[in-house]
Protein backbone atom coordinates (compact mmCIF):
# COMPACT_ATOMS: atom_id res chain seq x y z
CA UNK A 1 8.22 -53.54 34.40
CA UNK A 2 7.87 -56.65 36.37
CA UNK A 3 8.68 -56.28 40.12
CA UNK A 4 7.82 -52.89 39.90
CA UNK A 5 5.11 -50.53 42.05
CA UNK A 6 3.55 -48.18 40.83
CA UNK A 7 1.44 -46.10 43.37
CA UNK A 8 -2.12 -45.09 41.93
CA UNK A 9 -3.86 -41.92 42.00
CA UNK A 10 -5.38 -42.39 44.83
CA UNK A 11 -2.50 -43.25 46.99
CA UNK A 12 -0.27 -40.13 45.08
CA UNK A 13 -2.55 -37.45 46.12
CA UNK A 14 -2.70 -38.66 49.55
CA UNK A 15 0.59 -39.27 49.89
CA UNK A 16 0.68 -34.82 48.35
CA UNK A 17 -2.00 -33.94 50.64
CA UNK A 18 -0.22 -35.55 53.87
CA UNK A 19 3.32 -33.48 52.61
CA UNK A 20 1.09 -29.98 51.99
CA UNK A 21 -0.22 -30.93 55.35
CA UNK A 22 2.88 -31.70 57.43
CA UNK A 23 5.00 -28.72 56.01
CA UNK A 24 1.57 -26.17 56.60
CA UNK A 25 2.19 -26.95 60.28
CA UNK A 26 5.37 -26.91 59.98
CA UNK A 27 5.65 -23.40 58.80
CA UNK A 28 2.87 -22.57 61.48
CA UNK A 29 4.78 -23.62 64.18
CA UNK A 30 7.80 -21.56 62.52
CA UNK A 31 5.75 -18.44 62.26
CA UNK A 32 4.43 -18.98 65.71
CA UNK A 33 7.86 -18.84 66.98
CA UNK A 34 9.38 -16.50 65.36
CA UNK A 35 6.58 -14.48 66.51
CA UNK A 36 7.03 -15.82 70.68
CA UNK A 37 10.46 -14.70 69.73
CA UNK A 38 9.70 -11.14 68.41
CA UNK A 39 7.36 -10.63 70.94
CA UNK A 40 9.89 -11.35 74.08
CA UNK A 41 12.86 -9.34 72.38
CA UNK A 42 10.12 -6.54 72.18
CA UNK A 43 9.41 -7.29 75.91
CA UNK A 44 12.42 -7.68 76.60
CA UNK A 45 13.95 -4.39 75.20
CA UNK A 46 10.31 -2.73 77.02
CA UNK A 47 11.98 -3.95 80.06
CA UNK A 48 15.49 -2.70 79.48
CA UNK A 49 14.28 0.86 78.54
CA UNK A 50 12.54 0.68 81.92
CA UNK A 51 15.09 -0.09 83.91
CA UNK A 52 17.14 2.46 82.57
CA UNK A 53 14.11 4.87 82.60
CA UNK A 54 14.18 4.11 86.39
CA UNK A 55 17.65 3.99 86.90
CA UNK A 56 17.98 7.71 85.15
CA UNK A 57 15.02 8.99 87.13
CA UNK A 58 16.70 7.87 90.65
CA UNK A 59 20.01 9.27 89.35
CA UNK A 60 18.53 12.61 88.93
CA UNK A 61 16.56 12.81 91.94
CA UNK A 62 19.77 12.03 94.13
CA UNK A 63 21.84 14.67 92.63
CA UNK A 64 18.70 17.25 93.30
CA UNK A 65 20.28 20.58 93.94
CA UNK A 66 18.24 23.59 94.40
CA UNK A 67 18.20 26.90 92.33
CA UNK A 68 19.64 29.75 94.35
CA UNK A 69 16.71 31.64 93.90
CA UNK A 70 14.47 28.66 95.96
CA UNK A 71 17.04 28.28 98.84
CA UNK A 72 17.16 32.00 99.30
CA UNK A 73 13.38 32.67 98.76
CA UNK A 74 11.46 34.25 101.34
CA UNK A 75 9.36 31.07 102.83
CA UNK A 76 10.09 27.67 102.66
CA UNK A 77 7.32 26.52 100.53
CA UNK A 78 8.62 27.57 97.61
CA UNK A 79 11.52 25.07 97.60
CA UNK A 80 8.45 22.08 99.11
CA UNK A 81 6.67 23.27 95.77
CA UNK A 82 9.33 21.77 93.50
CA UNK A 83 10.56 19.07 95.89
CA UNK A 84 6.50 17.94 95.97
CA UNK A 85 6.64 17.74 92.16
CA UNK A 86 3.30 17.38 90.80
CA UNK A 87 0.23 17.39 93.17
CA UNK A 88 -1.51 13.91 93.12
CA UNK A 89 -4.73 14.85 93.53
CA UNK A 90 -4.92 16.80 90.53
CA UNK A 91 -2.44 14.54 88.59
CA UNK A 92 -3.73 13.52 85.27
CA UNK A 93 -1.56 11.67 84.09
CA UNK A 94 -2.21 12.36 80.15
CA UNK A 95 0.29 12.23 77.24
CA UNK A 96 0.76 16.08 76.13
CA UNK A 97 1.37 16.23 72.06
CA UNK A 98 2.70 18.86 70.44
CA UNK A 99 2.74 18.66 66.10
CA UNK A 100 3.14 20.35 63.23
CA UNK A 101 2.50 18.95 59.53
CA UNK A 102 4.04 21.01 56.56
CA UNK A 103 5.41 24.10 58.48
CA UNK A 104 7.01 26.53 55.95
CA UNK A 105 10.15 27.64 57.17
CA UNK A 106 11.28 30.41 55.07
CA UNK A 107 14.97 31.02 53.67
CA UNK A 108 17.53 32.59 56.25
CA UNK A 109 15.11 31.85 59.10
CA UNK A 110 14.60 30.02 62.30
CA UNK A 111 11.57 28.12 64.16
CA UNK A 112 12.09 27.70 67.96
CA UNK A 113 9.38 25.71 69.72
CA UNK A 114 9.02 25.75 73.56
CA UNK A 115 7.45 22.98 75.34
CA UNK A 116 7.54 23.66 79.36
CA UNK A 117 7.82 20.71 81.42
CA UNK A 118 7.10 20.73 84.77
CA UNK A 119 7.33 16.79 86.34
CA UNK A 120 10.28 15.37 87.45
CA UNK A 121 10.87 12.05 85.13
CA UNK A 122 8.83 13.54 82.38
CA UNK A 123 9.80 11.01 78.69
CA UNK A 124 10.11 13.27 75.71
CA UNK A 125 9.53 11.63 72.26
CA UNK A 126 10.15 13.40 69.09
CA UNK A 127 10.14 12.72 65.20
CA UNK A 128 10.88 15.05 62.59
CA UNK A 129 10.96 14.99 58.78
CA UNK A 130 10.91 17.48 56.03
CA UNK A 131 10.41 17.89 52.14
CA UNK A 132 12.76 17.45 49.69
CA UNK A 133 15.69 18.90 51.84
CA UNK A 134 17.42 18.85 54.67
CA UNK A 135 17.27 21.09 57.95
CA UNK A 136 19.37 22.21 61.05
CA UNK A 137 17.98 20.78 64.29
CA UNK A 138 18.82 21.18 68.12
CA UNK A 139 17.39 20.68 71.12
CA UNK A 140 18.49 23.07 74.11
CA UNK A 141 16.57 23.01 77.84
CA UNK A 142 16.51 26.08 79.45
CA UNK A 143 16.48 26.03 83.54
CA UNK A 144 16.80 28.81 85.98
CA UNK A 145 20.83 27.58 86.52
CA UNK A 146 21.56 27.71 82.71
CA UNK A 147 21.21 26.15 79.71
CA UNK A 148 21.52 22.43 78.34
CA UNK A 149 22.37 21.12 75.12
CA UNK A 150 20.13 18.40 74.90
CA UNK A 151 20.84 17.74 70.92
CA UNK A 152 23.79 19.39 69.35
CA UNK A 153 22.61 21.39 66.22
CA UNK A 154 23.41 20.50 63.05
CA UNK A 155 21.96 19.27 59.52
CA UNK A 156 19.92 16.44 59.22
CA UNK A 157 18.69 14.64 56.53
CA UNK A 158 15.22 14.81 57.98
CA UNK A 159 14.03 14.39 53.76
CA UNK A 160 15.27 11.10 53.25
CA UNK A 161 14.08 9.26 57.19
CA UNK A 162 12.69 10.45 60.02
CA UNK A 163 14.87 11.96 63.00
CA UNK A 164 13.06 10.59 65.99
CA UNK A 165 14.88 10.25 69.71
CA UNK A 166 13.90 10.06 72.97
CA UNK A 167 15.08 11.46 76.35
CA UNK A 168 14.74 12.08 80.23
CA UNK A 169 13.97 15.21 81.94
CA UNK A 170 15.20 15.12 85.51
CA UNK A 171 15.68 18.71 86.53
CA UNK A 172 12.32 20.79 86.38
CA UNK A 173 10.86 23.18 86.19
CA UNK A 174 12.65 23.04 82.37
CA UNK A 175 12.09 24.62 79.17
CA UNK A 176 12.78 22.70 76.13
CA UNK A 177 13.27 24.43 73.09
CA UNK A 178 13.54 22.30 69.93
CA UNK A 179 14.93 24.31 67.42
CA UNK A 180 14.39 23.95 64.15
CA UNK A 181 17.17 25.90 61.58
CA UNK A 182 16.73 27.11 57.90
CA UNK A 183 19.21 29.69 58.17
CA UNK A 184 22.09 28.21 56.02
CA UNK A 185 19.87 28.01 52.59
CA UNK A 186 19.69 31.01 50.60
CA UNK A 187 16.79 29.99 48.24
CA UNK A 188 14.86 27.63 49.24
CA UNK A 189 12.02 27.09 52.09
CA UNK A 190 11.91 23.96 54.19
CA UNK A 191 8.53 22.39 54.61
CA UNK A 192 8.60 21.04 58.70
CA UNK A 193 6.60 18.21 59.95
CA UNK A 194 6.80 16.93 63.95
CA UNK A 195 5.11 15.33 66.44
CA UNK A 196 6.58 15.90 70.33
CA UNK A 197 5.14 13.55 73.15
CA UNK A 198 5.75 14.49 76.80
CA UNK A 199 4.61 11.22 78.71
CA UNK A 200 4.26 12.22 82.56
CA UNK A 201 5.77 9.84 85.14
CA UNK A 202 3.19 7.15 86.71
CA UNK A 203 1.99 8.35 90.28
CA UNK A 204 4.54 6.39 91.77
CA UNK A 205 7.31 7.38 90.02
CA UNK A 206 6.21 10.84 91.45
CA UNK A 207 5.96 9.64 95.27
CA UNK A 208 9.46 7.69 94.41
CA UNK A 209 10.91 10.56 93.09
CA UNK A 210 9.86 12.98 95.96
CA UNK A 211 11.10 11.15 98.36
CA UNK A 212 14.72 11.46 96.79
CA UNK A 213 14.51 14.84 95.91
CA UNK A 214 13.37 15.07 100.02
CA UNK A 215 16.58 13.53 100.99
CA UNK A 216 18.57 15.11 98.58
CA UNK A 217 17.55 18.35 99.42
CA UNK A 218 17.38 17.60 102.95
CA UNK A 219 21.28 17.35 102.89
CA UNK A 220 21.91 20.10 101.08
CA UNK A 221 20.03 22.32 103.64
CA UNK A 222 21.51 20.55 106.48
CA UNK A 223 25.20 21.27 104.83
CA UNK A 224 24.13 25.36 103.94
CA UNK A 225 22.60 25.97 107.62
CA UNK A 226 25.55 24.30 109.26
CA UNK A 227 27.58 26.70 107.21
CA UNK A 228 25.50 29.53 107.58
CA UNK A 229 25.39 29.05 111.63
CA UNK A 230 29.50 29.45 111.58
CA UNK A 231 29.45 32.46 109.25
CA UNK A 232 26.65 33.59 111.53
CA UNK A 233 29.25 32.75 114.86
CA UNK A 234 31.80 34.48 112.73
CA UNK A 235 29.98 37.98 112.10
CA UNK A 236 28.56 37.89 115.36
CA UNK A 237 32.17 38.12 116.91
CA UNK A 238 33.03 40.43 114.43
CA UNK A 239 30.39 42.72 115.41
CA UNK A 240 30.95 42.61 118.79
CA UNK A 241 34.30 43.42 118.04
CA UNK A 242 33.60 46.32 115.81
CA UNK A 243 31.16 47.69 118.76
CA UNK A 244 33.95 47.45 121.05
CA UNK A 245 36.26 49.18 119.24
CA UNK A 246 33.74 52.21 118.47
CA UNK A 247 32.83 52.86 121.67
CA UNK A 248 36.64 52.91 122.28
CA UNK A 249 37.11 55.56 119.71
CA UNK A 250 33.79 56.90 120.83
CA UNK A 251 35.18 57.45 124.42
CA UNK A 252 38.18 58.43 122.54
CA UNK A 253 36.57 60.99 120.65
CA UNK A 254 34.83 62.49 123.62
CA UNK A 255 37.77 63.32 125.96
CA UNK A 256 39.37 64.74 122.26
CA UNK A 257 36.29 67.08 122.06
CA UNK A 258 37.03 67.93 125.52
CA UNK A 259 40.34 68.99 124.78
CA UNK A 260 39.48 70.79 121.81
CA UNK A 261 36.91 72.61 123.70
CA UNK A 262 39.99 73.78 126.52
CA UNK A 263 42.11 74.42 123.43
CA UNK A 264 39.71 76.66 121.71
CA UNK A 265 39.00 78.42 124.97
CA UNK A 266 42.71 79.16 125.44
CA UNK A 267 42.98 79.89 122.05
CA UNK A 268 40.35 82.48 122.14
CA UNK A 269 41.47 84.23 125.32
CA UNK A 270 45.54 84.54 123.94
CA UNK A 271 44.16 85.98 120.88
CA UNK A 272 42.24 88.65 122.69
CA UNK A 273 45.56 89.06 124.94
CA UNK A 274 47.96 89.23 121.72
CA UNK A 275 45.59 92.28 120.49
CA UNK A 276 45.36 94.15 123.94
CA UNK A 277 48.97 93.62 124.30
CA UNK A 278 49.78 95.09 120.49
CA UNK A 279 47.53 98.05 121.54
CA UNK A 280 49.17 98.77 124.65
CA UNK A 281 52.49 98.37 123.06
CA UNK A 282 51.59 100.65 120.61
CA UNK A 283 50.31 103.83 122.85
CA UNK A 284 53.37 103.01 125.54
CA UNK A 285 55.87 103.11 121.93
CA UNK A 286 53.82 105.98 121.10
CA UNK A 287 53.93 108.35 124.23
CA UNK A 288 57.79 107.66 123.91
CA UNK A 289 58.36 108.58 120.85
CA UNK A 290 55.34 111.59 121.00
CA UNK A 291 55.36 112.87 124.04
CA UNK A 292 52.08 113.01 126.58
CA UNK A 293 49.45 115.45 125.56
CA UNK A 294 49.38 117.15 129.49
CA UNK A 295 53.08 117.63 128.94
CA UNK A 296 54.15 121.16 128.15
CA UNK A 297 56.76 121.32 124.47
C-alpha cells in the first residue's frame, strides 16, 4: 500500500460533481447547436420555398395570356379587371380554410369540392387522411380556356399517413376542384377528413404581379391590333373591290333590262303580227278556195 494515494471522499465527489458539471454543458452546448442548426435549415428551406414561390409567381405573370372571351368583350375594363387582380383597398389579406372531419363517402360514389380562387399567386395547402382504407384523389382546376390536371387521380393510402401537398395558382380567375373518389369499392364507405388553406399573395406580390400581367398583356394587344389593322387593310380593299364590281354588274344589269324591255316590246308587236297575218292568210286561202259571197255561182 505504501506509495500509494488514495483520494478521500471529499476530493471523489468533487472530482464527480466537476465531470456531471463539465459534460451538463457540454451536452447544452450540443443541444444548443443542434438546435442553431435546425433552426437555419428550417430558415433556410423558408427561404428556398420563397424564392421559388417568387420565381413561379413571375413565371406566370409573364406568360399572361388573356381568355378570348376578355379580349373580345365589349369594353376594355373587363380585361383591366383581371390584369388589376385584387383591389388593394379592400384586400384582406386572410388565410381562407376549407375542412372536413369524418365525411362519409358512400360506396360507388364521388365527393367533388370547389374552392374558387380569384388572386393571382394564391398558395394552396392541402392534407387529407381517411379511416381504415384507402381513397381515389385528384385535383383538377377549371379556367375559362380548359381544364388542368393539377394532381393525377389515383388511390392513396390516405389510412396509413396523411396526403398533404402544396401548389401555385398563377392563372385566375380558377376553379379548383379536389376530388375525392370512392367509386372503385363495392362495400365499404370511406370516412374523409381535410383541411384546404388558400394563403393570398402579400400586397406586393399583387402590385408585382400586376405590373407583369400589364406588360404581358400589353404585348399581346399590341401583337392582335397590329394584326387586326392588316386584316382590317385587307377587307377594306376587298370591299372596295366587291363595290366596284357590283356597280359594274349593276350598270351591267341596267342596259340588260333595257334590252329586255326593247326585246319584249318587239316580241309583243311580232306576236300580234304573226296572228293578223294567220288571219289574213286564212280569209285570202279561204275566198280562193270558197268563192266571194257578192259573186254570183
Amino acid at each position: 500500500m505504501s506509495g500509494t494515494t488514495v483520494p478521500n471522499e471529499a476530493a471523489v465527489a468533487a472530482s464527480t460533481t466537476n465531470k456531471a458539471a463539465s459534460v451538463q454543458v457540454s451536452m447544452s452546448s450540443a443541444s444548443s447547436a443542434s438546435s442553431a442548426s435546425d433552426n437555419k435549415k428550417k430558415l433556410q428551406f423558408a427561404e428556398l420555398e420563397a424564392k421559388a414561390v417568387a420565381e413561379a409567381t413571375a413565371s406566370a405573370d409573364d406568360s399572361y395570356v388573356p381568355s378570348p372571351s376578355l379580349l373580345n368583350a365589349a369594353t376594355a375594363n373587363d380585361l383591366l379587371k383581371q390584369v388589376d387582380g385584387a383591389n388593394l383597398d379592400k384586400f384582406v389579406g386572410k388565410d381562407s380554410v376549407y375542412s372536413g372531419r369524418n365525411v362519409p363517402i358512400s360506396l360507388r360514389s364521388k365527393l367533388d369540392i370547389p374552392i374558387h380562387v380569384v388572386a393571382p399567386g394564391s398558395i394552396v395547402e392541402y392534407s387529407v387522411n381517411t379511416q381504415n382504407y384507402d381513397l381515389g384523389f385528384g385535383i383538377t382546376a377549371e379556367r375559362e380556356e380548359g381544364i388542368t390536371i393539377v394532381k393525377e387521380s389515383a388511390r392513396v393510402e390516405s389510412h396509413k399517413s396523411t396526403v398533404t401537398g402544396k401548389f401555385l395558382v398563377g392563372a385566375v380567375p380558377c376553379m379548383l376542384v379536389f376530388s375525392f373518389d370512392n367509386e372503385f369499392s363495392w362495400f365499404r364507405e370511406k370516412q374523409l377528413s381535410y383541411r384546404i388553406t388558400v394563403t393570398p399573395p402579400q400586397p406586393t406580390v399583387i402590385m408585382a404581379g400586376r405590373r407583369r400581367r400589364a406588360k404581358a398583356c400589353q404585348k399581346i394587344v399590341q401583337e392582335d391590333r397590329t394584326s387586326a389593322c392588316r386584316r382590317l387593310e385587307k377587307a377594306t380593299n376587298q370591299k372596295a373591290t366587291l363595290q366596284g364590281g357590283i356597280q359594274k354588274m349593276q350598270k351591267a344589269l341596267e342596259e340588260l333590262t333595257k334590252s329586255l324591255d326593247v326585246v319584249e316590246t318587239e316580241e309583243k308587236w311580232l306576236s300580234a303580227r304573226v296572228e293578223l297575218r294567220k288571219d289574213q292568210e286564212h280569209l285570202l286561202e279561204k275566198r280562193l278556195t270558197e268563192g266571194w259571197d257578192d259573186e254570183p255561182e
